[in-house]
Protein backbone atom coordinates (compact mmCIF):
# COMPACT_ATOMS: atom_id res chain seq x y z
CA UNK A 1 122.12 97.83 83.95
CA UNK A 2 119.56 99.94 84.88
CA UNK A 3 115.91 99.13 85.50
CA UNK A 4 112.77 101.28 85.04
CA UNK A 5 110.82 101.50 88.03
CA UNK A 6 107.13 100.69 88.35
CA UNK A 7 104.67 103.74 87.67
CA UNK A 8 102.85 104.68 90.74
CA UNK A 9 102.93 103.62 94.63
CA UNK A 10 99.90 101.17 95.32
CA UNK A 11 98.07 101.29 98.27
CA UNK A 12 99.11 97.80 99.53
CA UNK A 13 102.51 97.32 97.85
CA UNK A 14 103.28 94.69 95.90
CA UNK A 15 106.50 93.30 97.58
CA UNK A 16 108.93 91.00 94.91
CA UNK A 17 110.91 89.07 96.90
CA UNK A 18 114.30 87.12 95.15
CA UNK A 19 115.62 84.30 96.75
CA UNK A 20 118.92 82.80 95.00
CA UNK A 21 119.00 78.84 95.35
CA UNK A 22 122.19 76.37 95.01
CA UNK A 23 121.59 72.90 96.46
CA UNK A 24 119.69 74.32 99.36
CA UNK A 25 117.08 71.28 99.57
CA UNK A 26 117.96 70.87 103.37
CA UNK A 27 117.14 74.73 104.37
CA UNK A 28 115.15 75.77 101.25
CA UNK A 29 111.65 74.83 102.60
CA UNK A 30 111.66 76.97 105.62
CA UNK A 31 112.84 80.37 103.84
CA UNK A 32 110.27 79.81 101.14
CA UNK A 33 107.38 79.19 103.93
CA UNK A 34 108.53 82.17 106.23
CA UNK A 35 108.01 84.31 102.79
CA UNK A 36 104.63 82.63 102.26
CA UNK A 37 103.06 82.87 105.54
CA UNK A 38 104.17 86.83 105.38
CA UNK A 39 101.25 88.96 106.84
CA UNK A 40 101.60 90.97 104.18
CA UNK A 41 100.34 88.59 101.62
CA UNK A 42 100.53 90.81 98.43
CA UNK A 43 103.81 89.79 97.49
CA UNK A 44 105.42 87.46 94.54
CA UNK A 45 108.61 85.15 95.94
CA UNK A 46 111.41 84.69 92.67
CA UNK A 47 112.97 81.52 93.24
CA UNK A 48 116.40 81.52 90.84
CA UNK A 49 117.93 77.99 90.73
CA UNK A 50 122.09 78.34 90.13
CA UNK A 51 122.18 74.97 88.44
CA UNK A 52 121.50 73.05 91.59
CA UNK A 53 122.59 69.70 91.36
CA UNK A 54 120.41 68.24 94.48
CA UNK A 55 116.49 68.30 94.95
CA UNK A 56 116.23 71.93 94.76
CA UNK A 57 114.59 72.28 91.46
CA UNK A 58 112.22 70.29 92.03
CA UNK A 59 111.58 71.94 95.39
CA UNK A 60 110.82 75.23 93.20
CA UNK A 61 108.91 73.71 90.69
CA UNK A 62 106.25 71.96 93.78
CA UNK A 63 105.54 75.33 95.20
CA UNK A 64 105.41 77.30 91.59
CA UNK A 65 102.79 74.95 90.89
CA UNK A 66 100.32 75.44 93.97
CA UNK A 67 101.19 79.12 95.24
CA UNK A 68 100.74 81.62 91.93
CA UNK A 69 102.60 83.98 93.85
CA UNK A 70 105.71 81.84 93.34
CA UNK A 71 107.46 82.22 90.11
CA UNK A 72 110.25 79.53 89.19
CA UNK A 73 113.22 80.52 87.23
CA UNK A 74 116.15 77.69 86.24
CA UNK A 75 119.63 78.95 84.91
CA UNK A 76 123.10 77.61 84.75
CA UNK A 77 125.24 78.33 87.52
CA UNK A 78 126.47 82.06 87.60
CA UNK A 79 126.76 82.74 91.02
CA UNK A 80 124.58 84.30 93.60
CA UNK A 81 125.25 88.03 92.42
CA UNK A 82 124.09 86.64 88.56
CA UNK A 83 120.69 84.79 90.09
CA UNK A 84 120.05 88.06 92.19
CA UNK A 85 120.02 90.07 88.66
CA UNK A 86 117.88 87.18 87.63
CA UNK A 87 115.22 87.63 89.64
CA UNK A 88 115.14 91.90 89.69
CA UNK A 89 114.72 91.43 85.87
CA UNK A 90 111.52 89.51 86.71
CA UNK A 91 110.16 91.35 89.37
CA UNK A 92 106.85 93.49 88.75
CA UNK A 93 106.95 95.11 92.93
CA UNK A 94 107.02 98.42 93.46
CA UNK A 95 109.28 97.39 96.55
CA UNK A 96 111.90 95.00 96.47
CA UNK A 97 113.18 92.51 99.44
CA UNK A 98 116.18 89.77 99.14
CA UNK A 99 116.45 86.49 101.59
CA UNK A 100 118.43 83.55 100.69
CA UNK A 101 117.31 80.04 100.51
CA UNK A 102 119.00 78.99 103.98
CA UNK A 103 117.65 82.19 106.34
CA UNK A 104 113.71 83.17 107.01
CA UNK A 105 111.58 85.56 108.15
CA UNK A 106 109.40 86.18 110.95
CA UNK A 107 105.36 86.30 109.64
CA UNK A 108 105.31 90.48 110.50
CA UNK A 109 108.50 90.95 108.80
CA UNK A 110 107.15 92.88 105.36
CA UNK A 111 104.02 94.66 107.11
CA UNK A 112 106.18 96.11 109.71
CA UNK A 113 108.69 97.60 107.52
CA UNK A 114 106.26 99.04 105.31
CA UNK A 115 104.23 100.28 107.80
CA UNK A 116 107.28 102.61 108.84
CA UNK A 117 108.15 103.17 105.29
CA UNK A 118 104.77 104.73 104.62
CA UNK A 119 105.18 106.86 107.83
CA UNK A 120 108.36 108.36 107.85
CA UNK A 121 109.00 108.83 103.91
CA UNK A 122 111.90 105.87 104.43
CA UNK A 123 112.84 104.45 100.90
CA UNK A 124 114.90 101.61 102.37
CA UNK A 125 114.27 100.15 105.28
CA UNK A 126 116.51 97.43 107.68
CA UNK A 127 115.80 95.54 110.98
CA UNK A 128 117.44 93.73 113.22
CA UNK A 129 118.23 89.95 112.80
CA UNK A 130 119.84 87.44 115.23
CA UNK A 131 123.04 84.99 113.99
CA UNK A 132 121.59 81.38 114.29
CA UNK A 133 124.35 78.28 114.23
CA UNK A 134 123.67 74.94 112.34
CA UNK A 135 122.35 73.30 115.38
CA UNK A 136 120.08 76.00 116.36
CA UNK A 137 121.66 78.23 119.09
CA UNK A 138 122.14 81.50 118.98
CA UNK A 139 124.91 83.53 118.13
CA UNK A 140 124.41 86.84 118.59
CA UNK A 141 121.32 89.83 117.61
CA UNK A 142 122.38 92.40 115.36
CA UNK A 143 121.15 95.56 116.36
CA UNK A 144 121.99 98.01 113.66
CA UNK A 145 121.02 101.99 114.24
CA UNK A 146 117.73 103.52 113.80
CA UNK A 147 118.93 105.30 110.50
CA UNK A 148 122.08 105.54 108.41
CA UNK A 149 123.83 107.77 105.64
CA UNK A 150 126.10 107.32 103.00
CA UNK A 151 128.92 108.49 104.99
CA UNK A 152 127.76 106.10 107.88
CA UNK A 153 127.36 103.11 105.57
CA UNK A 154 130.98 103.45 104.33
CA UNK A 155 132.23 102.81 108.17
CA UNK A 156 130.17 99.74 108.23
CA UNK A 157 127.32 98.01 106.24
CA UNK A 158 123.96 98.43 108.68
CA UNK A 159 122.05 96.87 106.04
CA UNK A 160 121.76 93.12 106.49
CA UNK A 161 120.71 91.68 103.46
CA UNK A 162 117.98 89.45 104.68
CA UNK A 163 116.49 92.32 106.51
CA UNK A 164 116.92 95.19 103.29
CA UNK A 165 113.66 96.73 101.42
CA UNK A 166 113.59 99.19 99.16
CA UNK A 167 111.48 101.54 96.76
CA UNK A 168 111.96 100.53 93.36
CA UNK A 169 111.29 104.01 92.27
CA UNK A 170 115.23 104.80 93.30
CA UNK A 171 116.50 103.33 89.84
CA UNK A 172 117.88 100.01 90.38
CA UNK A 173 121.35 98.76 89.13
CA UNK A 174 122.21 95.18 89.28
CA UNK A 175 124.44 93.00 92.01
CA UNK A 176 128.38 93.21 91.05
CA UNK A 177 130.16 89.85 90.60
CA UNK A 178 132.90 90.13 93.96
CA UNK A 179 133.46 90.02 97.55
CA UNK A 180 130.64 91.92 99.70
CA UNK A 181 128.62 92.32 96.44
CA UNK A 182 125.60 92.83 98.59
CA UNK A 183 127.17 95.92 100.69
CA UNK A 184 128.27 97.34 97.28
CA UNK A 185 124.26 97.05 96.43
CA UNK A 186 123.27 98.47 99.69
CA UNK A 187 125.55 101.34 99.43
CA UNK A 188 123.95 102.36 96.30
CA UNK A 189 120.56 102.34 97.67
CA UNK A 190 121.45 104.38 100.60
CA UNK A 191 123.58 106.83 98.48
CA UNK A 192 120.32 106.99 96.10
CA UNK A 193 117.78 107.60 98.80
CA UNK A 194 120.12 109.97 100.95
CA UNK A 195 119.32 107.71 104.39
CA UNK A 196 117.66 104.22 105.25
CA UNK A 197 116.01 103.74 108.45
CA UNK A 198 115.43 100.94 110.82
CA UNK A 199 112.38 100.03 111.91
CA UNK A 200 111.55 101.12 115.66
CA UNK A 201 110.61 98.00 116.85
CA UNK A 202 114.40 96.47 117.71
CA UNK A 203 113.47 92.90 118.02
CA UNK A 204 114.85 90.52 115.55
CA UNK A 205 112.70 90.13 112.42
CA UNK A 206 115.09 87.61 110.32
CA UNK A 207 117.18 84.25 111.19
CA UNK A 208 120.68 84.57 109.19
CA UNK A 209 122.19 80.75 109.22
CA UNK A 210 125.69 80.83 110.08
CA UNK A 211 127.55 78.27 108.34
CA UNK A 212 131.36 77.02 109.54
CA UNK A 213 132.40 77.10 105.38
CA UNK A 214 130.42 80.21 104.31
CA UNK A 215 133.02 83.02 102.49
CA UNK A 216 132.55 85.33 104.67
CA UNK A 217 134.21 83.38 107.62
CA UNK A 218 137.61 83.92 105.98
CA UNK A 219 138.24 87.61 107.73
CA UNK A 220 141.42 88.48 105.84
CA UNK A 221 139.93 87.69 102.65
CA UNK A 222 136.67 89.94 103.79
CA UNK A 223 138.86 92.98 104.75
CA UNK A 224 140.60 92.86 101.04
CA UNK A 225 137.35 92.82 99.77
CA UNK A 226 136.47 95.89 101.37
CA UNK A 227 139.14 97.42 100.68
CA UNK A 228 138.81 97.16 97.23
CA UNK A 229 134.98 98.74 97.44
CA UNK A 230 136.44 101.66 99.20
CA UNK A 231 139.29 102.32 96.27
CA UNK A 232 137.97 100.37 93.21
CA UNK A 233 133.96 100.96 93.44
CA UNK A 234 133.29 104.34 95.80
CA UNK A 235 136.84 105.56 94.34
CA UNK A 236 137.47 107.03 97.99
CA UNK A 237 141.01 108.51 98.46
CA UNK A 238 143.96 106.24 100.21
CA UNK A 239 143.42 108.00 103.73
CA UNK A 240 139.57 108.45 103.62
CA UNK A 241 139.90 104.72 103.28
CA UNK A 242 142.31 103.77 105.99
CA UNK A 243 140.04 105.64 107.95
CA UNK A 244 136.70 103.75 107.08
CA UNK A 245 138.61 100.41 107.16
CA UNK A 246 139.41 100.82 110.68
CA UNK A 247 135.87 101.82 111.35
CA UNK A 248 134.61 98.93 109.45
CA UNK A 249 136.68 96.18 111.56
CA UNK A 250 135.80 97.65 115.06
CA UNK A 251 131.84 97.31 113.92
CA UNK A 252 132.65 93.84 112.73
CA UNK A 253 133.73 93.04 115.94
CA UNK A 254 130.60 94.64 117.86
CA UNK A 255 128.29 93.14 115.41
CA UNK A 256 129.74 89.36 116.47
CA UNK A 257 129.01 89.98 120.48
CA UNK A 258 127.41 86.75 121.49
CA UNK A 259 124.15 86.61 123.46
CA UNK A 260 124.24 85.06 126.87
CA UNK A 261 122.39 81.79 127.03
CA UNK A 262 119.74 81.38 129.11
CA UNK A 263 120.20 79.28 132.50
């Protein structure tokens, strides 16, 4: 479905920021707060609730009621591609920006990427974002390019989710329900605004949680998944694919390069 973007640019942006959240009491509370406490403080944070069945709702509801900016929506579960649609159908922003209920931001995150937006003409924007396990250490930075294509993001998506902002101005379609439904988004944006750019500044600006059950640690099922998005959804031919899947699973291994710990 398509959206209408907002009329005009304002001055200072107004930033709508959709977090999905499924029984995420444990982690919920920091992601919300690292959105709060954003520099940039002209922003409105969509909390979807995917028929939790823990303390999350309630979680929502306490921070709805004494932060304006906070909007609470409830819905029976649909998955997180159906409570992402949610919350782009009730966003007013003329910029959009996704983090889920388990991963946060640092307080600079928003002014720094619209900072570069306004000076290079960007219309999505990425930064880098480090690979934190349960118990706190780290995993590995991801470092993605300073700027990306179309053609580039087929070889590998640069765009980590938690890190993505875009102009809403591009025409928005909504999440698909399947595997790597947020580098299918992401690949529309980019193909929309003809490049995305990284910020300069290469230091980590968002925490992605690693978790030993999430999907995306089963790496066979991953690599079907993309290989579906390269014939089913960009339609690419047989060989153009082969040749983007083996691109795609040497950047999957550079992206997983640990980080020496300190001694």
């Amino acid at each position: 479905m398509t959206i209408d973007a907002p009329a005009g640019s304002p001055a200072s942006p107004l930033v709508s920021v959709v977090m999905p959240v499924y029984n995420a009491q444990a982690t919920m509370r920091r992601s919300i707060e690292s959105v709060l406490r954003q520099s940039h403080d002209d922003l409105e944070l969509i909390l979807i609730d995917d028929g939790s069945k823990d303390g999350s709702p309630s979680i929502m509801d306490e921070y709805a009621g004494k932060d304006p900016r906070v909007i609470a929506i409830h819905q029976a579960n649909g998955g997180v591609a159906a409570a992402r649609n949610r919350g782009l159908r009730a966003a007013r922003g003329s910029h959009v920006a996704f983090l889920d209920s388990d991963d946060w931001w640092t307080p600079d995150k928003l002014s720094v990427q619209l900072a570069h937006m306004r000076r290079s003409g960007a219309r999505v924007c990425y930064t880098a974002y480090q690979r934190v396990a349960e118990d706190g250490r780290v995993l590995g930075t991801v470092v993605p390019p300073v700027s990306v294509d179309y053609a580039g993001m087929l070889h590998s998506n640069r765009i980590g989710n938690l890190t993505g902002i875009y102009e809403r101005s591009l025409g928005e379609v909504e999440f698909r329900k399947m595997g790597h439904e947020d580098y299918v988004f992401w690949l529309d944006r980019v193909r929309r605004a003809g490049r995305a750019e990284r910020v300069p500044d290469a230091r980590p600006l968002a925490y992605y949680l690693v978790r030993g059950g999430s999907v995306s640690s089963n790496k066979l099922r991953a690599a079907g998944w993309q290989w579906r998005i390269y014939r089913e959804v960009e339609r690419l031919p047989w060989l153009r694919s082969a040749w983007c899947m083996l691109h795609y699973m040497a950047h999957a291994l550079l992206k997983r390069r640990t980080v020496p710990r300190p001694a």
